[in-house]
Protein backbone atom coordinates (compact mmCIF):
# COMPACT_ATOMS: atom_id res chain seq x y z
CA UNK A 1 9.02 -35.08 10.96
CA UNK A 2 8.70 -33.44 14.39
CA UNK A 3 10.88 -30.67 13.19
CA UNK A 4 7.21 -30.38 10.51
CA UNK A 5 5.08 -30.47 12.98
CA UNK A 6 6.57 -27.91 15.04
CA UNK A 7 7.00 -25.37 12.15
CA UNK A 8 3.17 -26.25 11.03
CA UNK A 9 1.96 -25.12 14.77
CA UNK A 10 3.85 -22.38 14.72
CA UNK A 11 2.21 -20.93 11.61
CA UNK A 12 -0.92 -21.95 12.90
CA UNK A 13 -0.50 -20.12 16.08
CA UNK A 14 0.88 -16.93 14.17
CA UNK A 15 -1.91 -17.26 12.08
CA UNK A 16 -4.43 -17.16 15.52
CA UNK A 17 -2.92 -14.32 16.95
CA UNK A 18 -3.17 -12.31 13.98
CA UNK A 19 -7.03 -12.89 13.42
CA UNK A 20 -7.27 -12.13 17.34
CA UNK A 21 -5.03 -8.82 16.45
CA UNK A 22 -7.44 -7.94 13.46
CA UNK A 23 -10.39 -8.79 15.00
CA UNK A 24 -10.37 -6.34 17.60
CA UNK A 25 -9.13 -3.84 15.15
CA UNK A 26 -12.13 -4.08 13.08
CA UNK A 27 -14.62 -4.11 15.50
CA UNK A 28 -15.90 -0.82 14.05
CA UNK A 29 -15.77 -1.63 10.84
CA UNK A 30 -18.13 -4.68 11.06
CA UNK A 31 -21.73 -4.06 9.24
CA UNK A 32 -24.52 -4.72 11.75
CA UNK A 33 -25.83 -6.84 9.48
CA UNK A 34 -22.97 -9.20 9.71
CA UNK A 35 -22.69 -9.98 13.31
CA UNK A 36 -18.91 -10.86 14.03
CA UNK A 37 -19.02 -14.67 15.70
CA UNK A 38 -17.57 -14.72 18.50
CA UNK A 39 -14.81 -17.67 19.88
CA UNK A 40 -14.39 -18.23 23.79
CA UNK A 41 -10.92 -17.13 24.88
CA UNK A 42 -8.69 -20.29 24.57
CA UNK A 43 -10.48 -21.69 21.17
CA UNK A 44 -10.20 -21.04 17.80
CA UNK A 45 -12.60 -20.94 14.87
CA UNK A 46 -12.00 -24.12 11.83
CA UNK A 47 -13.50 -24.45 8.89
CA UNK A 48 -13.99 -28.38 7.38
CA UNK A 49 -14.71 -29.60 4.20
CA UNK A 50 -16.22 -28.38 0.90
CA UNK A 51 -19.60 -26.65 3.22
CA UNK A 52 -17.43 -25.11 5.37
CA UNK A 53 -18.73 -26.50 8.51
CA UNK A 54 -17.20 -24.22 11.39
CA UNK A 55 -16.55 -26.15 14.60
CA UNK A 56 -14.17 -24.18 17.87
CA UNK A 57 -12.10 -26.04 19.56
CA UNK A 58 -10.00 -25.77 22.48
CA UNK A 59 -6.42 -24.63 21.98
CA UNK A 60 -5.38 -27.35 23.97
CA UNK A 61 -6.16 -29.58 20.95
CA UNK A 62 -3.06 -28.16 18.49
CA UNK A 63 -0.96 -29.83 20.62
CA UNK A 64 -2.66 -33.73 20.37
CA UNK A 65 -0.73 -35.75 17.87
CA UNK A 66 -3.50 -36.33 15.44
CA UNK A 67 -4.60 -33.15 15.79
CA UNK A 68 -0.95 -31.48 14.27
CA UNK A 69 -1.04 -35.08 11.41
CA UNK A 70 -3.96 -33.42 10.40
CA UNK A 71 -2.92 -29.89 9.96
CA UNK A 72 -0.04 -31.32 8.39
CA UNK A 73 -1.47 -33.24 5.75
CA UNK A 74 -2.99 -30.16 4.56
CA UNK A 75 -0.11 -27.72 4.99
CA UNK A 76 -0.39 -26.10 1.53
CA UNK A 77 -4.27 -25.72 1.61
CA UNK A 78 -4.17 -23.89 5.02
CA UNK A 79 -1.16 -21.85 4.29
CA UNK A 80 -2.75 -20.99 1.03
CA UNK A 81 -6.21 -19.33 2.82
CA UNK A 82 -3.73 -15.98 3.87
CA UNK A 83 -5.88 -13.95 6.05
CA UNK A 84 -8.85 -15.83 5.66
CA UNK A 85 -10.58 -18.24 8.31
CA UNK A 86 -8.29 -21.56 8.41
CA UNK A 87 -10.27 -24.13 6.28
CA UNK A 88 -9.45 -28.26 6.09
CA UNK A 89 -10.24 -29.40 2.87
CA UNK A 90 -11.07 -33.40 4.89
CA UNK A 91 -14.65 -34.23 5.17
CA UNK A 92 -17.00 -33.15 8.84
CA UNK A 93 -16.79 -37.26 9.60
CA UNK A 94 -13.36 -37.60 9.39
CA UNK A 95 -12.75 -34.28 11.88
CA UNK A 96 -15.16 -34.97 14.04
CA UNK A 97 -13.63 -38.90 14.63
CA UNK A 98 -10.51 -36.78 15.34
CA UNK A 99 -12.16 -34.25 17.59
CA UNK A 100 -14.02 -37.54 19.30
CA UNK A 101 -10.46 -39.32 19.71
CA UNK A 102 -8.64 -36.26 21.01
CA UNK A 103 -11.65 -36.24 23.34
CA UNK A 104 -11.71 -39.44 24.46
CA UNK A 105 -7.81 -39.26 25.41
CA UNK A 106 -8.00 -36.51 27.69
């Protein structure tokens, strides 16, 4: 099980340092009328539910318990998004009890 969640970080790291690495590779390429949203050095961008919500949270986070039992009850569905933003298919509620927990413990 830990040997999981270690392996499910460590794609979802790889997969934050390559939207950092393409990010700043197609800064120029951005339309003006699509303003490129920008994340505070140590946060990254997630996408919840069916609308998408987009919340940042700290880095710090990835490595709270709950935080990696989420990520790796959706394994498939995030590794399945490819270069696209990482998206949990769990409902805004349910993520932001998590976020509120994780919170709360620190």
């Amino acid at each position: 099980m830990a040997k999981l969640i270690k392996t499910n970080f460590q794609l979802l790291m790889a997969k934050l340092r390559f939207k950092k690495h393409t990010r700043k590779e197609n800064k120029t390429c951005r339309s003006p009328k699509q303003p490129e949203k920008l994340v505070p050095e140590g946060f990254f961008p997630i996408y919840v539910g069916e609308e998408h919500k987009r919340y940042v949270v700290p880095l710090t986070f990835l490595s709270a318990r709950i935080f990696q039992a989420l990520l790796n009850q959706f394994t498939e569905e995030i590794r399945a998004v490819g270069d696209k933003p990482i998206t949990v298919p769990c409902s805004a509620e349910m993520f932001e009890s998590i976020l509120q927990f994780i919170h709360s413990q620190n």
